[in-house]
PDB file of N, CA and C in Angstrom:
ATOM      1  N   UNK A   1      24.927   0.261  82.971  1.00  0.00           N
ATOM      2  CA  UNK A   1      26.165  -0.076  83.631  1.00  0.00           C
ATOM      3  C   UNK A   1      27.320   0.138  82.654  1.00  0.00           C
ATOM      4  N   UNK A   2      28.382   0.509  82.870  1.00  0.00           N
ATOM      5  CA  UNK A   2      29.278   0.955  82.807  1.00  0.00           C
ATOM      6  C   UNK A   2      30.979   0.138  82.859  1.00  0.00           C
ATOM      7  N   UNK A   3      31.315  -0.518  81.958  1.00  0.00           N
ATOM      8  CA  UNK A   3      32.904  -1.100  82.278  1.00  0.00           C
ATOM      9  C   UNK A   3      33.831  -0.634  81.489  1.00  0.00           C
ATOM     10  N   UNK A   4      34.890  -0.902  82.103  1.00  0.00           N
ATOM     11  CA  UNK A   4      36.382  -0.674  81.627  1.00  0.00           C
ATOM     12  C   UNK A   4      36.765  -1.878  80.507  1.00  0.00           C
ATOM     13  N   UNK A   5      37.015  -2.130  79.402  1.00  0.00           N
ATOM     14  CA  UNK A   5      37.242  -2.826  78.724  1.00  0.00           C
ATOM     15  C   UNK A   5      38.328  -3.039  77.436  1.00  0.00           C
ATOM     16  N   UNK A   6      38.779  -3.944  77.188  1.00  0.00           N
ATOM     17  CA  UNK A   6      39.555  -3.836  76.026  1.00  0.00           C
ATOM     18  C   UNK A   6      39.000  -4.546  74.798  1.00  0.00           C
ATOM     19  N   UNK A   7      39.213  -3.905  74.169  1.00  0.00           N
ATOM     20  CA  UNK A   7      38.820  -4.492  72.325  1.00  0.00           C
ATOM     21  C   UNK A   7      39.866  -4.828  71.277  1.00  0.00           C
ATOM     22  N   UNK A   8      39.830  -5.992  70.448  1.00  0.00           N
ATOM     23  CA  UNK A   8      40.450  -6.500  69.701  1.00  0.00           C
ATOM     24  C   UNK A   8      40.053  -5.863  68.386  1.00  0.00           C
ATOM     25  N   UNK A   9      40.815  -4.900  67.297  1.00  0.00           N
ATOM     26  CA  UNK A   9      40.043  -4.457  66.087  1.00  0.00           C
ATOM     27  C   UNK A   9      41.357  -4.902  65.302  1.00  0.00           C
ATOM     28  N   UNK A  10      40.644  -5.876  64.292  1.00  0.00           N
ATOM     29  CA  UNK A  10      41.238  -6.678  62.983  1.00  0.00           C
ATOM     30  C   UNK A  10      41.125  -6.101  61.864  1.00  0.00           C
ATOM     31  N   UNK A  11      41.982  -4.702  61.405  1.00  0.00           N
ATOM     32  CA  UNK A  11      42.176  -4.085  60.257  1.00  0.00           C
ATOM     33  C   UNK A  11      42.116  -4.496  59.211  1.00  0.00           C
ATOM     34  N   UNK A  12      41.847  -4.119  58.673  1.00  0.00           N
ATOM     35  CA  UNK A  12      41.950  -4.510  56.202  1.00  0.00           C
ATOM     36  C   UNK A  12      43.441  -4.839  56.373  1.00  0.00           C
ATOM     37  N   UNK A  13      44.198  -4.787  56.841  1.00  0.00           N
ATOM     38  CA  UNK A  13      45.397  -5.144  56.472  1.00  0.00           C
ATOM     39  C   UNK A  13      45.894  -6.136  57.812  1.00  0.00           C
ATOM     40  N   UNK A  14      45.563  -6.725  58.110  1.00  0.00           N
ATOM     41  CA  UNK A  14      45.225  -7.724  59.273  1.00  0.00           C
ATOM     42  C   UNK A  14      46.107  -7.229  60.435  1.00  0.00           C
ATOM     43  N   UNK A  15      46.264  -6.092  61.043  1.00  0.00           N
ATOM     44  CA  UNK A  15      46.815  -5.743  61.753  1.00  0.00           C
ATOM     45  C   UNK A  15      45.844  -5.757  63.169  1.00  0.00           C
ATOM     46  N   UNK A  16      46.437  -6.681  64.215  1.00  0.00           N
ATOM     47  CA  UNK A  16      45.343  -5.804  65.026  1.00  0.00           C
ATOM     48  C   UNK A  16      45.860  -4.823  66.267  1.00  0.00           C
ATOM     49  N   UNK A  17      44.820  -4.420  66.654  1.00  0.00           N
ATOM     50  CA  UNK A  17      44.728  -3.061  67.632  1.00  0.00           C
ATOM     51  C   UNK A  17      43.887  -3.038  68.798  1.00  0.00           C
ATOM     52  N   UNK A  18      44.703  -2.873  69.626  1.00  0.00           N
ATOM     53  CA  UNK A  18      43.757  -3.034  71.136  1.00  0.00           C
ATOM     54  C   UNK A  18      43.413  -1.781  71.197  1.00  0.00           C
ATOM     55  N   UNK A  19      42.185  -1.820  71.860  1.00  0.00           N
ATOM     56  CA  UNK A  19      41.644  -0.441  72.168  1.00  0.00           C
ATOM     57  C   UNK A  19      41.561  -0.152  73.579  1.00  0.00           C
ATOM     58  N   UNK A  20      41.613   0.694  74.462  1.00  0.00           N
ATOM     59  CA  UNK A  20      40.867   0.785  75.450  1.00  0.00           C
ATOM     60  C   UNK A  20      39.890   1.425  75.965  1.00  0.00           C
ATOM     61  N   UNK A  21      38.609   1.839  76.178  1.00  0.00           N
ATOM     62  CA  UNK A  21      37.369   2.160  76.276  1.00  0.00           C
ATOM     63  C   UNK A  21      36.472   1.826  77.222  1.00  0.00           C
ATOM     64  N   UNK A  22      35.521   2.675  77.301  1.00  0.00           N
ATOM     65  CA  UNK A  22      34.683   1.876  78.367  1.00  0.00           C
ATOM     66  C   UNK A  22      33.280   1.420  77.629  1.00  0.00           C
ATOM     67  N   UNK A  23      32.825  -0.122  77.731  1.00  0.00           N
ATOM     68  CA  UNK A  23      31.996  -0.966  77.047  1.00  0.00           C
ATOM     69  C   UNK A  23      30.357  -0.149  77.926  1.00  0.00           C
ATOM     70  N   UNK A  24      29.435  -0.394  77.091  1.00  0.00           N
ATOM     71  CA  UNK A  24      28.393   0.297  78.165  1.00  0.00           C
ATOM     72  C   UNK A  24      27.399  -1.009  77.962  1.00  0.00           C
ATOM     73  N   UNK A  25      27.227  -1.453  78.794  1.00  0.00           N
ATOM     74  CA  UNK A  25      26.086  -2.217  78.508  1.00  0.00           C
ATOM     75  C   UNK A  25      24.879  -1.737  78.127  1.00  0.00           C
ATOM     76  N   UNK A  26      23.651  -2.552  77.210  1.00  0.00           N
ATOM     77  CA  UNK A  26      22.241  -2.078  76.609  1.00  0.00           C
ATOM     78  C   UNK A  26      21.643  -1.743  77.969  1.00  0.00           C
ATOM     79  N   UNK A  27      21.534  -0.421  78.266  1.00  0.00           N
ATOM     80  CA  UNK A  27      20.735   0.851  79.155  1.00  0.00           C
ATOM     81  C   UNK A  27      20.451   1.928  77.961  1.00  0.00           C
ATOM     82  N   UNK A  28      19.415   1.546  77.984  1.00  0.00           N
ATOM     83  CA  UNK A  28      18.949   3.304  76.933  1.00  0.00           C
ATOM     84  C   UNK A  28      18.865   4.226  77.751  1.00  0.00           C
ATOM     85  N   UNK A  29      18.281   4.539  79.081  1.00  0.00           N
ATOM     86  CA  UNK A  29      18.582   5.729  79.493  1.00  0.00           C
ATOM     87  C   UNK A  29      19.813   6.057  79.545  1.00  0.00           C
ATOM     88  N   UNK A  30      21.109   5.327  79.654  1.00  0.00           N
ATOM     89  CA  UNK A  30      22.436   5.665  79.688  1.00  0.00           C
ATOM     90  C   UNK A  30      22.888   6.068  78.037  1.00  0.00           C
ATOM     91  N   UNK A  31      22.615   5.300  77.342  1.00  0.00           N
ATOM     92  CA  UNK A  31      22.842   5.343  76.001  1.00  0.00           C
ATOM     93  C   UNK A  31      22.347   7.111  76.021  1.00  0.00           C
ATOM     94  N   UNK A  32      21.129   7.030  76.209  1.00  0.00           N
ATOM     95  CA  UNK A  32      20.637   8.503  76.078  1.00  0.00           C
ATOM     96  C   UNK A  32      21.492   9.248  76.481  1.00  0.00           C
ATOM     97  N   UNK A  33      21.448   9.381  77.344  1.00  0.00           N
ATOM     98  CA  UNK A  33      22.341  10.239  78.323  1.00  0.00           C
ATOM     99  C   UNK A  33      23.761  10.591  77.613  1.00  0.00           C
ATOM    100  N   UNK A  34      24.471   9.463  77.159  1.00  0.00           N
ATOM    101  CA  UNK A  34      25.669   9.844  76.570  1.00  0.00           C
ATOM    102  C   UNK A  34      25.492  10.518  75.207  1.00  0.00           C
ATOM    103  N   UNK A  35      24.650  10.064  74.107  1.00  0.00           N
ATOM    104  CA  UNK A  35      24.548  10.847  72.944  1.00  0.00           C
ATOM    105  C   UNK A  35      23.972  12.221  73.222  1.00  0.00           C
ATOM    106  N   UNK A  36      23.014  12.064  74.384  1.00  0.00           N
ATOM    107  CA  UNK A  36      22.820  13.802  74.387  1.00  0.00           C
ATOM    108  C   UNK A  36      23.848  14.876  75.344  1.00  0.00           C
ATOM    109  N   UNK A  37      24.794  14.155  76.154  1.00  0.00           N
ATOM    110  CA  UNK A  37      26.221  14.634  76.328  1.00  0.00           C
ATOM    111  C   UNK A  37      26.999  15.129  75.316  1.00  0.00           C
ATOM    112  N   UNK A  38      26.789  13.997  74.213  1.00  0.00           N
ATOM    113  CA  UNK A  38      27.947  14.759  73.032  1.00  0.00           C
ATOM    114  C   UNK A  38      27.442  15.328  72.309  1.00  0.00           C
ATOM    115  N   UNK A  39      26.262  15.403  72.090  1.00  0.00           N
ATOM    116  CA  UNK A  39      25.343  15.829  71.454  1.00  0.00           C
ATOM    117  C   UNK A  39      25.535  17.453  71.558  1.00  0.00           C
ATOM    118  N   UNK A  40      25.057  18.029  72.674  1.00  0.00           N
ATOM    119  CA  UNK A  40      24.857  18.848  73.778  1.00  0.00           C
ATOM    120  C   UNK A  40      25.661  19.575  73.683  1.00  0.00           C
ATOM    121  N   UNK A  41      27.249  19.010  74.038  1.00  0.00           N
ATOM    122  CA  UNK A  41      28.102  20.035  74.091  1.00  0.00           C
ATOM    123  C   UNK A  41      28.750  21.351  73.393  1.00  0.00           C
ATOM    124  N   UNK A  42      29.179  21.782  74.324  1.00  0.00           N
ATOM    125  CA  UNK A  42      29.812  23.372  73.477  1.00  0.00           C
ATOM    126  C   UNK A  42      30.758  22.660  72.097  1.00  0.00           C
ATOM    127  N   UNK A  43      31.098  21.485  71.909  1.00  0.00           N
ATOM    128  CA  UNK A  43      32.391  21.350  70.913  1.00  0.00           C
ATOM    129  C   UNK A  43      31.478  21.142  69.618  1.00  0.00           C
ATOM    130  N   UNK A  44      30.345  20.190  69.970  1.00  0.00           N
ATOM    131  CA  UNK A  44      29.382  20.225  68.873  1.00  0.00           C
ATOM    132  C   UNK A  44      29.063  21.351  67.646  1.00  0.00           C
ATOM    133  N   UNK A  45      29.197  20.506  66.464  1.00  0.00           N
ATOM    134  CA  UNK A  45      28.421  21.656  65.437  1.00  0.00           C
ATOM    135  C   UNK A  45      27.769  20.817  64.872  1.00  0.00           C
ATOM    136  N   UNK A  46      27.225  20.188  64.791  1.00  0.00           N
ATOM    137  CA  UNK A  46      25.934  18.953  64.348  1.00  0.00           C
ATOM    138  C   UNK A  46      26.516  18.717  63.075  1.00  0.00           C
ATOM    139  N   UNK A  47      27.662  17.756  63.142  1.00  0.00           N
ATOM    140  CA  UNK A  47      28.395  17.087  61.698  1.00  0.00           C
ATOM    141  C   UNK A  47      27.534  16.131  61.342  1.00  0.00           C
ATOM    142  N   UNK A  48      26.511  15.428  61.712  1.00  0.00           N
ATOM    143  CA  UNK A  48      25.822  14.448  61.466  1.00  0.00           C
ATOM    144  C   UNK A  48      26.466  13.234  62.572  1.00  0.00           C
ATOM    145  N   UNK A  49      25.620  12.080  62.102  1.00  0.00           N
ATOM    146  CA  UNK A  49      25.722  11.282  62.699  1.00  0.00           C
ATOM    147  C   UNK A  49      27.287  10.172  62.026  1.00  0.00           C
ATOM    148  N   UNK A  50      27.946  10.215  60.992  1.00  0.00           N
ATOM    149  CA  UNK A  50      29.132   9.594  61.060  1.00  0.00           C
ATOM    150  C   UNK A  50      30.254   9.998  61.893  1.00  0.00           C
ATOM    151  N   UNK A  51      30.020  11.733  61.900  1.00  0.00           N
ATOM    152  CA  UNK A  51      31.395  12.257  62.600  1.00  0.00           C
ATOM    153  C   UNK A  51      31.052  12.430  64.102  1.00  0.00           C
ATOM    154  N   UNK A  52      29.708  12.129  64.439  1.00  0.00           N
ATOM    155  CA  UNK A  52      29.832  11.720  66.193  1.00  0.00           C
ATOM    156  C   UNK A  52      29.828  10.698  66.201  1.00  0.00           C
ATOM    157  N   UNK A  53      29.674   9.428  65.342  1.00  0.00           N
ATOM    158  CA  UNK A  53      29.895   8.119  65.929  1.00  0.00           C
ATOM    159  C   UNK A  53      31.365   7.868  65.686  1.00  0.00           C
ATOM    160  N   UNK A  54      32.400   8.672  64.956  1.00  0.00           N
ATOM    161  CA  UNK A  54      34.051   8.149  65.282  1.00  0.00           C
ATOM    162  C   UNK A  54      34.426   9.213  66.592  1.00  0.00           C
ATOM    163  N   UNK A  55      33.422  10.224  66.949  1.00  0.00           N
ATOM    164  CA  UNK A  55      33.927  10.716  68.357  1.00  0.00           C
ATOM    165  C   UNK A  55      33.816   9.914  68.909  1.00  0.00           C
ATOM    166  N   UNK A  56      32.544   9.666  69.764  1.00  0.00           N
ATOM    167  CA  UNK A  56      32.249   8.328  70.549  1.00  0.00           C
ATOM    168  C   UNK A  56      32.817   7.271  70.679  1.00  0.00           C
ATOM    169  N   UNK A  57      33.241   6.774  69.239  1.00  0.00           N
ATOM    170  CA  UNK A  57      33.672   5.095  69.491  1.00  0.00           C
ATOM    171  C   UNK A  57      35.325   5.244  69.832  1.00  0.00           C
ATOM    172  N   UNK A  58      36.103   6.579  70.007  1.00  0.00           N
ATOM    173  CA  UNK A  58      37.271   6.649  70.876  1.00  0.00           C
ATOM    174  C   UNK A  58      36.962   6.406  72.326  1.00  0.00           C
ATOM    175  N   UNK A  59      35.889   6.449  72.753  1.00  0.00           N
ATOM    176  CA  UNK A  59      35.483   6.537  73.978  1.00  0.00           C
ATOM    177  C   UNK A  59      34.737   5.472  74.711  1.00  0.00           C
ATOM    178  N   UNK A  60      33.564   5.260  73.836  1.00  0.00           N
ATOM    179  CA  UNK A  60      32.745   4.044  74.386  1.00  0.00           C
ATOM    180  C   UNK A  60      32.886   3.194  73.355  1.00  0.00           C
ATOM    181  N   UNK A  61      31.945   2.241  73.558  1.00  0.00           N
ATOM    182  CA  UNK A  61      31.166   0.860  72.858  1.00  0.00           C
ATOM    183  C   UNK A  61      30.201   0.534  73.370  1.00  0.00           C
ATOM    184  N   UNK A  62      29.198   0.233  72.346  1.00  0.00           N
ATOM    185  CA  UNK A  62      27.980  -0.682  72.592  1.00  0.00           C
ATOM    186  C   UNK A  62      27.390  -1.486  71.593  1.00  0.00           C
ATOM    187  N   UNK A  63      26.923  -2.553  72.022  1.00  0.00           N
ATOM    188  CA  UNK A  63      25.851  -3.463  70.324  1.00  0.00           C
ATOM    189  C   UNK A  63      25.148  -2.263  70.207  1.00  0.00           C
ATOM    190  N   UNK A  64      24.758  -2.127  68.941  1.00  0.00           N
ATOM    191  CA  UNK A  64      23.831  -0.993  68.078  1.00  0.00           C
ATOM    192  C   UNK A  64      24.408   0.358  68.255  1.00  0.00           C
ATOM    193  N   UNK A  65      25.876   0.664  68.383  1.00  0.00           N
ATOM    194  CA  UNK A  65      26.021   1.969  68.890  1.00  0.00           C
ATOM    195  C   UNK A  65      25.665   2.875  67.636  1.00  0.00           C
ATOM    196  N   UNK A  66      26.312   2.423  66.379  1.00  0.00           N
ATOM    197  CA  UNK A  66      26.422   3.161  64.833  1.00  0.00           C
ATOM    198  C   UNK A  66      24.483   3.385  64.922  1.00  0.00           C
ATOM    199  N   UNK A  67      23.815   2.384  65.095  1.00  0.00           N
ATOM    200  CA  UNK A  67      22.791   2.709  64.530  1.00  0.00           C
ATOM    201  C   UNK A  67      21.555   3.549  65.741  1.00  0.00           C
ATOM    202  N   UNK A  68      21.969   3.487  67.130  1.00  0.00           N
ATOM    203  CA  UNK A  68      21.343   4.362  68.119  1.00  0.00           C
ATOM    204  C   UNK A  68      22.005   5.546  67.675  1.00  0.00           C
ATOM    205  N   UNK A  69      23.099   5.857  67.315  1.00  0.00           N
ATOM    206  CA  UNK A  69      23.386   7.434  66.895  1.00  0.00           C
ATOM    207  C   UNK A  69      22.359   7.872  66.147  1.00  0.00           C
ATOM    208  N   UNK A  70      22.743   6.912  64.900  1.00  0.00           N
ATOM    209  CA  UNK A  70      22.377   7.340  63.745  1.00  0.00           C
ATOM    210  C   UNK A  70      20.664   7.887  63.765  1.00  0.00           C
ATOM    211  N   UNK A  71      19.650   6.899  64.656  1.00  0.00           N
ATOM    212  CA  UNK A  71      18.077   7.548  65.004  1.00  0.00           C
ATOM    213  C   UNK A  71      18.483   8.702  65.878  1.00  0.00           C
ATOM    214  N   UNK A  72      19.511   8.842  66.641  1.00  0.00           N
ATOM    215  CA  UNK A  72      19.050  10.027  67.664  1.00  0.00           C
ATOM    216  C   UNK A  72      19.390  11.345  66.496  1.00  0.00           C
ATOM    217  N   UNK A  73      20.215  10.899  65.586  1.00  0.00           N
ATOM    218  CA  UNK A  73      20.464  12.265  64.590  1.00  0.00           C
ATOM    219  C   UNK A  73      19.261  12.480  63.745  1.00  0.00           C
ATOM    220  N   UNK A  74      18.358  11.312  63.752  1.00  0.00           N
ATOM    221  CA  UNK A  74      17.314  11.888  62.329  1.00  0.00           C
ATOM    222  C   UNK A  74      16.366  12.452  63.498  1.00  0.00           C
ATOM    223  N   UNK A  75      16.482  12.596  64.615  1.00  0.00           N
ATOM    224  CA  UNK A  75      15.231  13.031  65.666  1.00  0.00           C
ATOM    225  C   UNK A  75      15.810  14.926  65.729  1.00  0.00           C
ATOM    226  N   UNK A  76      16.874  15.031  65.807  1.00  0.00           N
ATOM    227  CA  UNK A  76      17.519  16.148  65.922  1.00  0.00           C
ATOM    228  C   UNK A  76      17.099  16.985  64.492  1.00  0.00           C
ATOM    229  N   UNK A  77      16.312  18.087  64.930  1.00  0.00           N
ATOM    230  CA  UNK A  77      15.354  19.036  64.557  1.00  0.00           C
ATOM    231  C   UNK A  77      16.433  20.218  63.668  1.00  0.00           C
ATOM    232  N   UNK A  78      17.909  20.142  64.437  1.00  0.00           N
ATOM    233  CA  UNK A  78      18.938  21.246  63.841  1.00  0.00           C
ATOM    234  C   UNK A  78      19.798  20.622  63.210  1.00  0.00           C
ATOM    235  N   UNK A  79      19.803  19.227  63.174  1.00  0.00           N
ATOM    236  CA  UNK A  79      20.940  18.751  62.669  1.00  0.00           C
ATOM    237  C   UNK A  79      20.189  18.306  60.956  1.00  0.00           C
ATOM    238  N   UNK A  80      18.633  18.237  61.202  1.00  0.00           N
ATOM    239  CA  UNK A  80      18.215  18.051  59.753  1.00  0.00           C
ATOM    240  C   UNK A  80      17.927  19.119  59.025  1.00  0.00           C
ATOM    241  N   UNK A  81      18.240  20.409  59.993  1.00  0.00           N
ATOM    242  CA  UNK A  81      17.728  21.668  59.061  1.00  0.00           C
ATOM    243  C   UNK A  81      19.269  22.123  58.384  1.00  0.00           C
ATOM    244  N   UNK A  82      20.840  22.108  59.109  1.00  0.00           N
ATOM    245  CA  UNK A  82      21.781  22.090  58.492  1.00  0.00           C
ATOM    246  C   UNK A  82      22.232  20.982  57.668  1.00  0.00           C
ATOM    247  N   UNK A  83      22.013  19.831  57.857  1.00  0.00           N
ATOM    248  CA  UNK A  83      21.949  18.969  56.622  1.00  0.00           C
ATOM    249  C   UNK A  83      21.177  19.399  55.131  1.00  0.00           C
ATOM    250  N   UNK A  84      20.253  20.058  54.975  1.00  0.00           N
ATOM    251  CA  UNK A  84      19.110  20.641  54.296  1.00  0.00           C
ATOM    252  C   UNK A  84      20.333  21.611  53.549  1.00  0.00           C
ATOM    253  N   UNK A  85      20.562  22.318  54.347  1.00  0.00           N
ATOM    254  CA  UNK A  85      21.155  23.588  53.872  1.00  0.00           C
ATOM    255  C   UNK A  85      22.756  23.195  52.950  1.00  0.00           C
ATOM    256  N   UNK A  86      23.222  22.344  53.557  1.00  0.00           N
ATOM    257  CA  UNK A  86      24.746  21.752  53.114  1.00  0.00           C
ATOM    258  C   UNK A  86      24.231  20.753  51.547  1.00  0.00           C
ATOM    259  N   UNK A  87      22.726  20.531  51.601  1.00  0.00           N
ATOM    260  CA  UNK A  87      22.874  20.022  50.053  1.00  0.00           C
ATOM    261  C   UNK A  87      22.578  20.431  48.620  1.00  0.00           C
ATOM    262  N   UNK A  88      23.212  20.177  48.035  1.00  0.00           N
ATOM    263  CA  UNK A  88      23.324  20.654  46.439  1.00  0.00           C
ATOM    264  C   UNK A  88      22.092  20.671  45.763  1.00  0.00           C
ATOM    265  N   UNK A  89      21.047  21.942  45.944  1.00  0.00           N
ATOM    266  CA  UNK A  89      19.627  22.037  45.189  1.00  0.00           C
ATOM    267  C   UNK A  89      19.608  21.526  43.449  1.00  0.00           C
ATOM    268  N   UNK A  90      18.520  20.884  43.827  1.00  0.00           N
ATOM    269  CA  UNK A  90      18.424  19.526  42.172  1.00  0.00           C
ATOM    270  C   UNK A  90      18.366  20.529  40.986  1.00  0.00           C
ATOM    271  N   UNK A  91      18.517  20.134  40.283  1.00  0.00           N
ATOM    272  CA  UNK A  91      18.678  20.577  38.651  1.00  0.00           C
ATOM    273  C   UNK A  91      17.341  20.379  38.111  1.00  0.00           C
ATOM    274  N   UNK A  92      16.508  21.406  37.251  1.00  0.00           N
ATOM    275  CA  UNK A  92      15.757  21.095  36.590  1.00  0.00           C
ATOM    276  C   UNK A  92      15.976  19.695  35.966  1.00  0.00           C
ATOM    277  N   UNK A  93      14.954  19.245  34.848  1.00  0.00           N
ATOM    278  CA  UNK A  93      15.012  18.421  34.000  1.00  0.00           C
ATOM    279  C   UNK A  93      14.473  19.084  32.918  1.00  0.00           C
TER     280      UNK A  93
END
C-alpha cells in the first residue's frame, strides 16, 4: 500500500524540512517492484546502491529502505561486475 505523506527531516544544523513523498508501507512485492523500476530503467547506469537510494528517497520512504536497496544491489550480477572494474587493483607486498 501506498500513501501520500509528509516528513519532518532535522538537519546537522537544526533546520528542519518538510518533505513530500509517498510513504510505502512494508509490502516486499511492492518494495520489489519499485527497486526493480529504478533499477530497470533506461536512466540507470548501476551507480551502486548509495546513488539509487538518494534517487528514491526524493520519491518514496520506507522502514529498511537504505538497507532493502542496499541487498537488492549485492544480488545484481552487473552492478558487482562494474563495481569490480571501478576498483583500484592491490599492490604487491
Amino acid at each position: 500500500m501506498i500513501v501520500r505523506c509528509k516528513l519532518r527531516v532535522l538537519s546537522a544544523n537544526r533546520e528542519m524540512t518538510l518533505i513530500f513523498g509517498v510513504c510505502v508501507l512494508k509490502d516486499d512485492e511492492l518494495i520489489r517492484k519499485i527497486l526493480h523500476e529504478a533499477h530497470s530503467s533506461c536512466l540507470s547506469v548501476y551507480l551502486g546502491s548509495t546513488k539509487m537510494y538518494n534517487d528514491l528517497k526524493k520519491l518514496y520512504w520506507w522502514s529498511g529502505m537504505k538497507r532493502d536497496i542496499s541487498e537488492f544491489i549485492i544480488k545484481c550480477l552487473i552492478c558487482q561486475q562494474v563495481k569490480a572494474e571501478h576498483q583500484v587493483p592491490s599492490r604487491l607486498l
